[in-house]
C-alpha atoms as a PDB file:
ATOM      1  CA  UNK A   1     -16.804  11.721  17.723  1.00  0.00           C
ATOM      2  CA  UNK A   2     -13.666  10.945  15.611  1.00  0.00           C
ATOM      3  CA  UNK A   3     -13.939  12.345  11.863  1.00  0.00           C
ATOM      4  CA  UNK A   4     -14.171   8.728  10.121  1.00  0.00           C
ATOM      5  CA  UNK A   5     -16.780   8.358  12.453  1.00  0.00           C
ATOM      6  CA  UNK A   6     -18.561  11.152  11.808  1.00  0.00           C
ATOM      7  CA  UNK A   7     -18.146  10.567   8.345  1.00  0.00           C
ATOM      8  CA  UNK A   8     -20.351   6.971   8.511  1.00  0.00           C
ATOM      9  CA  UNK A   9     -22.617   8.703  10.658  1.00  0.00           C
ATOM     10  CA  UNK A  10     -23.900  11.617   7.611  1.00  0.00           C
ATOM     11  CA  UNK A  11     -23.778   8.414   4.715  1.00  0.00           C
ATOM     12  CA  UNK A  12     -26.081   6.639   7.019  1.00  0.00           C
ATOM     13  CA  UNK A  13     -28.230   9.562   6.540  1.00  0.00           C
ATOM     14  CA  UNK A  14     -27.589   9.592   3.057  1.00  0.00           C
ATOM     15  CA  UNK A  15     -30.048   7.423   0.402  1.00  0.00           C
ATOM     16  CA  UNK A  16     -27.153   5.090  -1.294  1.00  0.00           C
ATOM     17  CA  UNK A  17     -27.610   6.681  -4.887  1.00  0.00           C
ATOM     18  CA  UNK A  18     -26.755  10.100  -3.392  1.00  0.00           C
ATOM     19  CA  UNK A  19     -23.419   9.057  -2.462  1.00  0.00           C
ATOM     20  CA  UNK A  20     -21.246   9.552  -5.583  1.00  0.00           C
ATOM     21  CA  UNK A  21     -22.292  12.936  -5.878  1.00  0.00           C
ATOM     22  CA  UNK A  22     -21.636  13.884  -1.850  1.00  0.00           C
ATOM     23  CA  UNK A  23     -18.059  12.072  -2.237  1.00  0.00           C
ATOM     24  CA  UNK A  24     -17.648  13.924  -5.249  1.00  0.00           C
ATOM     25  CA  UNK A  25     -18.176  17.512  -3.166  1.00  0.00           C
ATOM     26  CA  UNK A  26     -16.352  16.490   0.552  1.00  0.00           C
ATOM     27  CA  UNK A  27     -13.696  14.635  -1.928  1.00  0.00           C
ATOM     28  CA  UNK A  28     -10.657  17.364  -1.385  1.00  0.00           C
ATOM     29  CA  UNK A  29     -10.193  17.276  -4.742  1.00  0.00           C
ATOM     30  CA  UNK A  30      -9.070  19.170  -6.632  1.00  0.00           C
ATOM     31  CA  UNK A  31      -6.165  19.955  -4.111  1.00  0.00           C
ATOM     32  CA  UNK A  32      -3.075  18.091  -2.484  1.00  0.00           C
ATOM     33  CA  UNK A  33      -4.789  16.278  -0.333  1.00  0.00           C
ATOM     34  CA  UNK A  34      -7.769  14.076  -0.632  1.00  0.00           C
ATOM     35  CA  UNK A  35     -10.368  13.141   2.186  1.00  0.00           C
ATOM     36  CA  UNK A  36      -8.807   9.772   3.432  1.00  0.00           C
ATOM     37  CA  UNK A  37     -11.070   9.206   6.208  1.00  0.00           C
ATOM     38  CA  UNK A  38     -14.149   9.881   4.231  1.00  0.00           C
ATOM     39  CA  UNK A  39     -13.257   7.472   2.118  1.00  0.00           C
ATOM     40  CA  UNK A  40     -12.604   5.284   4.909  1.00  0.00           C
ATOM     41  CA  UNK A  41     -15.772   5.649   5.989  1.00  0.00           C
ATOM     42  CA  UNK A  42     -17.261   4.688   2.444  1.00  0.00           C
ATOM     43  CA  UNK A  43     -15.251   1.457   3.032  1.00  0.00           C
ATOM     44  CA  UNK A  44     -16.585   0.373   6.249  1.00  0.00           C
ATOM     45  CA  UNK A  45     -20.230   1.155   5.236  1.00  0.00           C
ATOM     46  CA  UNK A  46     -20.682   0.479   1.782  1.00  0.00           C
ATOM     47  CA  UNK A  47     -21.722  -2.786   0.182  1.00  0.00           C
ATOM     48  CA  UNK A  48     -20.183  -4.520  -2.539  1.00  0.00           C
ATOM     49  CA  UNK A  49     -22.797  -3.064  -4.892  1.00  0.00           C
ATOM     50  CA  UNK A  50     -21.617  -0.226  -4.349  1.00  0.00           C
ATOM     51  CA  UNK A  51     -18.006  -0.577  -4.452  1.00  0.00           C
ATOM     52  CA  UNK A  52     -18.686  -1.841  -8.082  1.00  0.00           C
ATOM     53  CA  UNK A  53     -20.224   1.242  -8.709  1.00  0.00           C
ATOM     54  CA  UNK A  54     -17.729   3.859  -7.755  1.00  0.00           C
ATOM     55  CA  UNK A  55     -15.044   1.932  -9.732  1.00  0.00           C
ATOM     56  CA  UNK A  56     -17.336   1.942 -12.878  1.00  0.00           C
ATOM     57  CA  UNK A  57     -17.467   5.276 -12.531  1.00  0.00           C
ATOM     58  CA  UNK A  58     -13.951   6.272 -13.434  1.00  0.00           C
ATOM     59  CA  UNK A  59     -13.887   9.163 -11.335  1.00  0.00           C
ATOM     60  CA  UNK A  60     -10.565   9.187  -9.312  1.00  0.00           C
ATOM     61  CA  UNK A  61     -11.638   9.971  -5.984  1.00  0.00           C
ATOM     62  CA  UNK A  62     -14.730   7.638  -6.735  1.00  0.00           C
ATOM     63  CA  UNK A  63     -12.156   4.774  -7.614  1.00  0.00           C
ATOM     64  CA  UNK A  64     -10.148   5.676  -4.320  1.00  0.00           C
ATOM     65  CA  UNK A  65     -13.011   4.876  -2.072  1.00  0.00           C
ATOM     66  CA  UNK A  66     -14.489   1.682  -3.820  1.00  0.00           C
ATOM     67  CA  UNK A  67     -10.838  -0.090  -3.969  1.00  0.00           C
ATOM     68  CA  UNK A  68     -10.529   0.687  -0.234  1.00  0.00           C
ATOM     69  CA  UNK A  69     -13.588  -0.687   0.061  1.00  0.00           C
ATOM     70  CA  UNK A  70     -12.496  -3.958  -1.919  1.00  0.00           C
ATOM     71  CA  UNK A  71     -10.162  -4.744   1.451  1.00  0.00           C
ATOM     72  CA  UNK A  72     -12.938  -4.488   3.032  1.00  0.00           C
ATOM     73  CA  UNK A  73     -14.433  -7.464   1.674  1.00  0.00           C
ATOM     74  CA  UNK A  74     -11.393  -9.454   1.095  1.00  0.00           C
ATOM     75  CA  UNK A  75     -10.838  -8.982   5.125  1.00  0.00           C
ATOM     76  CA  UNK A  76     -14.957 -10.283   5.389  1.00  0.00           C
ATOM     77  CA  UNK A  77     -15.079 -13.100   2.876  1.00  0.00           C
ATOM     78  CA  UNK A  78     -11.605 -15.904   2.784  1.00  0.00           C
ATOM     79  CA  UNK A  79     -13.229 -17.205  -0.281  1.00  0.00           C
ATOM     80  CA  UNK A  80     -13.592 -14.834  -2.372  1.00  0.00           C
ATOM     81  CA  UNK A  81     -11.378 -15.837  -5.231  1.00  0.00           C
ATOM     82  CA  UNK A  82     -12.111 -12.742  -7.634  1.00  0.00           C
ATOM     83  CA  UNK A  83     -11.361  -9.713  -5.112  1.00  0.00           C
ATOM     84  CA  UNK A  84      -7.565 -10.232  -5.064  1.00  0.00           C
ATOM     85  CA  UNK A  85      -7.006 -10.137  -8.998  1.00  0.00           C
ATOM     86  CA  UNK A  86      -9.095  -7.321  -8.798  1.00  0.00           C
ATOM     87  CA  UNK A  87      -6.984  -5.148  -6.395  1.00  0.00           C
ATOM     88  CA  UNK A  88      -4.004  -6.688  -8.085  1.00  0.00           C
ATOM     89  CA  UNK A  89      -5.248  -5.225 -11.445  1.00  0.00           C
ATOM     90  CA  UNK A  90      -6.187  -1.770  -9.858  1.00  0.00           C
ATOM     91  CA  UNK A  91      -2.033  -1.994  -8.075  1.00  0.00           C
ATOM     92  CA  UNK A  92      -0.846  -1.120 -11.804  1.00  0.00           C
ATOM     93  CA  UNK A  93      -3.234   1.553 -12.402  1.00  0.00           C
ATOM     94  CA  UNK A  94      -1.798   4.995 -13.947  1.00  0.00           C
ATOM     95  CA  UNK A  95      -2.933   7.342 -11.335  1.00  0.00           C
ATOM     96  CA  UNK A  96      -1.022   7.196  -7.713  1.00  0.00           C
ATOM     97  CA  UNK A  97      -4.210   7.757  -5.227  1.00  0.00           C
ATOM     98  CA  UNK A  98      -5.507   4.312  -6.910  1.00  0.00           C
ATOM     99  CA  UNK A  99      -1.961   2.594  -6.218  1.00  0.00           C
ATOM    100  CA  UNK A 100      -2.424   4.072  -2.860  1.00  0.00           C
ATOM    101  CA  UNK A 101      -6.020   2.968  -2.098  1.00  0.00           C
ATOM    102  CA  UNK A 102      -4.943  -0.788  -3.215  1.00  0.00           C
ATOM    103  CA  UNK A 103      -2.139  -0.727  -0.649  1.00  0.00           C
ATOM    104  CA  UNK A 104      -4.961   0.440   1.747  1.00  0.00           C
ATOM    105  CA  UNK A 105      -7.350  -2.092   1.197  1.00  0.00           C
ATOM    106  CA  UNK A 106      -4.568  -4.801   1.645  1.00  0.00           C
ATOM    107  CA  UNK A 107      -3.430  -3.128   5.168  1.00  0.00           C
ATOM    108  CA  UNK A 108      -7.162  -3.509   6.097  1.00  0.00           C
ATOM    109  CA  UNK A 109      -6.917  -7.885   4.869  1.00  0.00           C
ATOM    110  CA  UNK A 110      -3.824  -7.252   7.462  1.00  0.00           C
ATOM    111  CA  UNK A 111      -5.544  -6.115   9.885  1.00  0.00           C
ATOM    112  CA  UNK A 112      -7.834  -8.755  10.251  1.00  0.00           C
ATOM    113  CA  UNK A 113      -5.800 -11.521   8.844  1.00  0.00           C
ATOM    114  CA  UNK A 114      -2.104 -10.934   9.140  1.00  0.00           C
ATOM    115  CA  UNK A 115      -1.007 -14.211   7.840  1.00  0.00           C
ATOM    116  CA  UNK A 116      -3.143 -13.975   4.813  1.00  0.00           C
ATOM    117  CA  UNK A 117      -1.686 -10.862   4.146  1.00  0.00           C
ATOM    118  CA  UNK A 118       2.018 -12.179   4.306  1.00  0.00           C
ATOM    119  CA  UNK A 119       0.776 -14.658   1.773  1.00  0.00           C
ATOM    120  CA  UNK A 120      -0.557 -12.610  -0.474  1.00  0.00           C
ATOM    121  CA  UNK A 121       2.006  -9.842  -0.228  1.00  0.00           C
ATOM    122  CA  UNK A 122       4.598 -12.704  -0.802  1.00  0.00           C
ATOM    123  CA  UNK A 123       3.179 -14.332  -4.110  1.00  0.00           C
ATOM    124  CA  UNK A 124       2.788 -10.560  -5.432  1.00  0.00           C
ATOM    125  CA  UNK A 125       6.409  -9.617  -4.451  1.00  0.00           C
ATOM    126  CA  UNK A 126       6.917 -12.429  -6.918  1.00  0.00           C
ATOM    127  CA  UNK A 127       5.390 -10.621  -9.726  1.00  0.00           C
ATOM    128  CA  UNK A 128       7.303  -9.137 -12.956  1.00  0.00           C
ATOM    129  CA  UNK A 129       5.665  -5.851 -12.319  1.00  0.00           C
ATOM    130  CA  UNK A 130       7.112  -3.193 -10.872  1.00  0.00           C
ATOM    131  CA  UNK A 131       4.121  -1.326  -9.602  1.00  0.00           C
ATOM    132  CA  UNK A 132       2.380  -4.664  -8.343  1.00  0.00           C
ATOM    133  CA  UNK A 133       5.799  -5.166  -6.529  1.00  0.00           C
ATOM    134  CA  UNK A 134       5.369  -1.738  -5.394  1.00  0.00           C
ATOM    135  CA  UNK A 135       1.784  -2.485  -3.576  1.00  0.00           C
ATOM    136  CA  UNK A 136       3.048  -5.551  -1.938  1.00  0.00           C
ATOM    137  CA  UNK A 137       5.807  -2.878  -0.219  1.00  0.00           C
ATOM    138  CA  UNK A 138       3.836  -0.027   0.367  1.00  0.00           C
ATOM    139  CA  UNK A 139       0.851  -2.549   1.843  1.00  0.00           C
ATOM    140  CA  UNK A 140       3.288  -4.469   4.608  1.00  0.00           C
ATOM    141  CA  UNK A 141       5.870  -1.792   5.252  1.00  0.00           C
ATOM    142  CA  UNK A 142       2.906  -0.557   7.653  1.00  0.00           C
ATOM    143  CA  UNK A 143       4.246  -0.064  11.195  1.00  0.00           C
ATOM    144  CA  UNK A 144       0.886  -1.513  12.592  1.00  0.00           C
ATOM    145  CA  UNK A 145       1.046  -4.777  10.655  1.00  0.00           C
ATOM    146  CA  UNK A 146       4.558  -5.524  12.120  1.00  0.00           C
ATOM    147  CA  UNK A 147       3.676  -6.946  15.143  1.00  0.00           C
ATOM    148  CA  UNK A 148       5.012 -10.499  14.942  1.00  0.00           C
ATOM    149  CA  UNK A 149       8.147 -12.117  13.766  1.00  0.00           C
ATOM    150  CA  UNK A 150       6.602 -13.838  10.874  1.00  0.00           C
ATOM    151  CA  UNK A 151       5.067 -10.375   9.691  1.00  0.00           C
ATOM    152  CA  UNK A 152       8.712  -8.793   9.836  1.00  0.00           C
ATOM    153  CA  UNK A 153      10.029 -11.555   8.010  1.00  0.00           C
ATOM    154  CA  UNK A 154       7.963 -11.026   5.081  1.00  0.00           C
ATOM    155  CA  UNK A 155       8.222  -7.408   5.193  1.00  0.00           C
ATOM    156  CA  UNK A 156      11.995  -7.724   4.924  1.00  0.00           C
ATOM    157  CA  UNK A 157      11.687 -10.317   2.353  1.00  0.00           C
ATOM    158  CA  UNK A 158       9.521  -8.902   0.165  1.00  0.00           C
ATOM    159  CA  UNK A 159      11.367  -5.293   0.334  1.00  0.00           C
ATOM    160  CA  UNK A 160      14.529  -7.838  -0.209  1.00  0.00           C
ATOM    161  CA  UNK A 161      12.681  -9.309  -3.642  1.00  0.00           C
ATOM    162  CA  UNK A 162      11.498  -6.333  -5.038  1.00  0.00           C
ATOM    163  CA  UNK A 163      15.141  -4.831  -4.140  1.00  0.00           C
ATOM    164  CA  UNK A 164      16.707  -7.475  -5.897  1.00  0.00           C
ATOM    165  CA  UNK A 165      14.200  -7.231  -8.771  1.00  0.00           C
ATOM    166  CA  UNK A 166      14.953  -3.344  -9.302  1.00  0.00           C
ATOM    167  CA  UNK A 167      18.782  -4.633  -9.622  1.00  0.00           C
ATOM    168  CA  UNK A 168      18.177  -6.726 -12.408  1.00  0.00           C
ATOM    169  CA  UNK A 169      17.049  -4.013 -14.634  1.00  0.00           C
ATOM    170  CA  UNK A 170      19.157  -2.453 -17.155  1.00  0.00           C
ATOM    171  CA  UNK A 171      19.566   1.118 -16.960  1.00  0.00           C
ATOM    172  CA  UNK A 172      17.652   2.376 -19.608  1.00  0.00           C
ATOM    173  CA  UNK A 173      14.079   0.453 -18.095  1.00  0.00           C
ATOM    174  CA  UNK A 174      15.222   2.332 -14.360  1.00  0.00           C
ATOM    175  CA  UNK A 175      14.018   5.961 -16.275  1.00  0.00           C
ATOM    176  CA  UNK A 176      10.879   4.581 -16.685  1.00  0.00           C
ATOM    177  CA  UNK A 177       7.808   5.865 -14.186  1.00  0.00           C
ATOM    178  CA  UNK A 178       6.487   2.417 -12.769  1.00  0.00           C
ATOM    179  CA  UNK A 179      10.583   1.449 -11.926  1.00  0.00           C
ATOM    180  CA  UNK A 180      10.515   4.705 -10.030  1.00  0.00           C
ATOM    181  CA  UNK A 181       7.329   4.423  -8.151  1.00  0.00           C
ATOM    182  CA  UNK A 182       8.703   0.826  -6.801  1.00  0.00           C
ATOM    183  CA  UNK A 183      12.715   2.331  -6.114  1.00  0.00           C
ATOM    184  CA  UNK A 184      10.320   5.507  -4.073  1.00  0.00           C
ATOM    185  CA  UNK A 185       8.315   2.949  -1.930  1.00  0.00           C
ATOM    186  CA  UNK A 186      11.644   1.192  -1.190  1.00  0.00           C
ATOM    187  CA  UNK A 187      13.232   4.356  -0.221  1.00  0.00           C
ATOM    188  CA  UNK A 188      10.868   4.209   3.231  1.00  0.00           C
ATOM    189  CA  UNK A 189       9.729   0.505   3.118  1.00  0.00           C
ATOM    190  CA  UNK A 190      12.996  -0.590   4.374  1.00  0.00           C
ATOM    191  CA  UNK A 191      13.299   2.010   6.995  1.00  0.00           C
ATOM    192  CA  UNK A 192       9.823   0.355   8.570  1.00  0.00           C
ATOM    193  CA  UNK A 193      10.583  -3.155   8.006  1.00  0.00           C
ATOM    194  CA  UNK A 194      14.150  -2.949   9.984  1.00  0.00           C
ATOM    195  CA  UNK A 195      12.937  -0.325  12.712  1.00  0.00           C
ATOM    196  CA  UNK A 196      10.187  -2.814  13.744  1.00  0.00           C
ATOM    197  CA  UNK A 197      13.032  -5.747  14.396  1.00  0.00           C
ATOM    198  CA  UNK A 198      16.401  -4.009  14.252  1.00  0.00           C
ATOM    199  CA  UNK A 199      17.966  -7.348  15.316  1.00  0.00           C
ATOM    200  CA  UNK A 200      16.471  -8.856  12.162  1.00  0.00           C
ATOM    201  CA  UNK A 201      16.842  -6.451   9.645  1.00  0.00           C
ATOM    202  CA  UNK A 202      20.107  -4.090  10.242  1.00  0.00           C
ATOM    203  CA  UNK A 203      21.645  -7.301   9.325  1.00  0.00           C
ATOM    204  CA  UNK A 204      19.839  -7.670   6.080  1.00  0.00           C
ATOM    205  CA  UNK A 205      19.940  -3.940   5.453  1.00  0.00           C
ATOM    206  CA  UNK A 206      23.918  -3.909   5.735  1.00  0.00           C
ATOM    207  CA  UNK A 207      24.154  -6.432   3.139  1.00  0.00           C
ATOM    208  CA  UNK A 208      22.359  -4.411   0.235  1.00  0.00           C
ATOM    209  CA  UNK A 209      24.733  -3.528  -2.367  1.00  0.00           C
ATOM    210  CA  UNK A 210      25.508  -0.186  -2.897  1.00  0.00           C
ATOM    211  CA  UNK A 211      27.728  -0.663  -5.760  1.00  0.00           C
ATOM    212  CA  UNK A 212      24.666  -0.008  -7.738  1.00  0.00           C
ATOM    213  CA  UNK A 213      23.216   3.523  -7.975  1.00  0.00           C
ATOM    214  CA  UNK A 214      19.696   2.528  -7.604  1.00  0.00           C
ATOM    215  CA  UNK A 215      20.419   0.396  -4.605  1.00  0.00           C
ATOM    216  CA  UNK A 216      22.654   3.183  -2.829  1.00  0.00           C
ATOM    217  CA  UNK A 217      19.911   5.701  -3.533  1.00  0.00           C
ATOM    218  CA  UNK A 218      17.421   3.571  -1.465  1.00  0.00           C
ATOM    219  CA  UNK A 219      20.083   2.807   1.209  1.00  0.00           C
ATOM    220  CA  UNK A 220      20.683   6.489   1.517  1.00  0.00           C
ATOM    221  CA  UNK A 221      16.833   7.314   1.835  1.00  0.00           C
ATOM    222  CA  UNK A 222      16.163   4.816   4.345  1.00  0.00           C
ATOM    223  CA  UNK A 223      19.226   6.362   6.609  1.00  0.00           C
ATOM    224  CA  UNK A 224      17.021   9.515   6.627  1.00  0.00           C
ATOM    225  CA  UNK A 225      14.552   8.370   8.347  1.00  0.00           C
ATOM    226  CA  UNK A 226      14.506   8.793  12.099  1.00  0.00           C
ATOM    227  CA  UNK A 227      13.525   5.179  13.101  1.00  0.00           C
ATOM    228  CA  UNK A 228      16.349   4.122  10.736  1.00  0.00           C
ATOM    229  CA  UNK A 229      18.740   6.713  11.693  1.00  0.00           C
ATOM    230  CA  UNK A 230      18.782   6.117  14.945  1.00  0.00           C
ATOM    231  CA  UNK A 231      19.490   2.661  14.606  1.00  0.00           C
ATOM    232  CA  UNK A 232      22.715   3.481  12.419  1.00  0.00           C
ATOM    233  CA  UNK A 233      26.159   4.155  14.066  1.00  0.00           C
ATOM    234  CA  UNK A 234      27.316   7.930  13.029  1.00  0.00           C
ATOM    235  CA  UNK A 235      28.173   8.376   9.338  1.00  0.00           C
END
């Protein structure tokens, strides 16, 4: 039995109003890392009832699990017109396991519904926000989720937007924390979006210009990478 599994198998045993507090103990936290597949599992059993409730709480790991949980039922329910503004709200949140957990929750939407993900991730790469921008990235730069040509497409041009978007900032906004959470996502976003169609995206990569610092900086990262590097001729 895998660990996520094992995971749904001790909630089931759990009474629902006992589950904040067991979260709160297998949580990780405080530490570097928190339990991902625990909260995994919280997402694939939980109701929305529930969800509600560990956001209410405030409690980060608490939040962390019920926003996961909100992909869940954005993947289940098409019409569900108040569960994206939700997660797009949560995407601009102050504390980086929440940024994370919306980016997870859309991945899950992809996995059930890639197209509806390339819409979504497409109107939000449209946003004036540079941490929403930096949820649409981090959500389908996913090497899973790049499966089809359409998929890559968006990747690329939603790591292209939100490239081009960084660009237009004068230099004094680039200091600022929410610029540099988007420039870090496109430092690896990139990397995943090109190495999962290298014939359509090393073109689009080589045209980034490095004339500005910002730009170079994420060009450079994204030549680290081994699926990237690999794909580069010899510096």
């Amino acid at each position: 039995m895998g660990r996520r599994a094992e995971c749904q198998r001790e909630l089931a045993g759990l009474e629902v109003h006992r589950w904040p507090a067991y979260l709160t103990e297998r949580s990780g936290l405080p530490g570097p890392r928190a339990d991902i597949e625990l909260a995994q599992a919280v997402a694939d059993t939980g109701d929305a009832a529930l969800f509600d409730r560990l956001i209410a709480d405030g409690d980060e790991y608490l939040v962390f699990c019920g926003v996961i949980g909100l992909g869940r039922l954005l993947a289940e329910t098409p019409d569900a017109p108040k569960l994206e503004p939700r997660l797009r709200a949560h995407a601009a949140d102050e504390r980086w396991r929440v940024r994370e957990a919306v980016a997870m929750a859309l991945q899950r939407l992809g996995d059930a519904d890639p197209a509806r993900l390339c819409e979504l991730v497409a109107e939000w790469a449209r946003a004036d926000d540079p941490l929403v921008l930096r949820a649409a990235v981090a959500a389908i730069c996913e090497p899973r989720l790049l499966k089809t040509p359409g998929a890559v497409t968006t990747a690329l041009d939603v790591c292209a937007t939100a490239t081009t978007w960084l660009a237009g900032l004068p230099a004094v906004r680039r200091r600022d924390d929410d610029v540099r959470t988007l420039r870090k996502a496109l430092g690896y976003g990139w990397s995943v979006a090109v190495a999962a169609d290298p014939a359509a995206g090393l073109p689009r990569f080589r045209t980034l210009a490095e004339a500005d610092a910002d730009v170079a900086w994420i060009v450079r990262e994204n030549g680290k990478k081994t699926r990237l590097a690999k794909l580069l001729p010899p510096s």
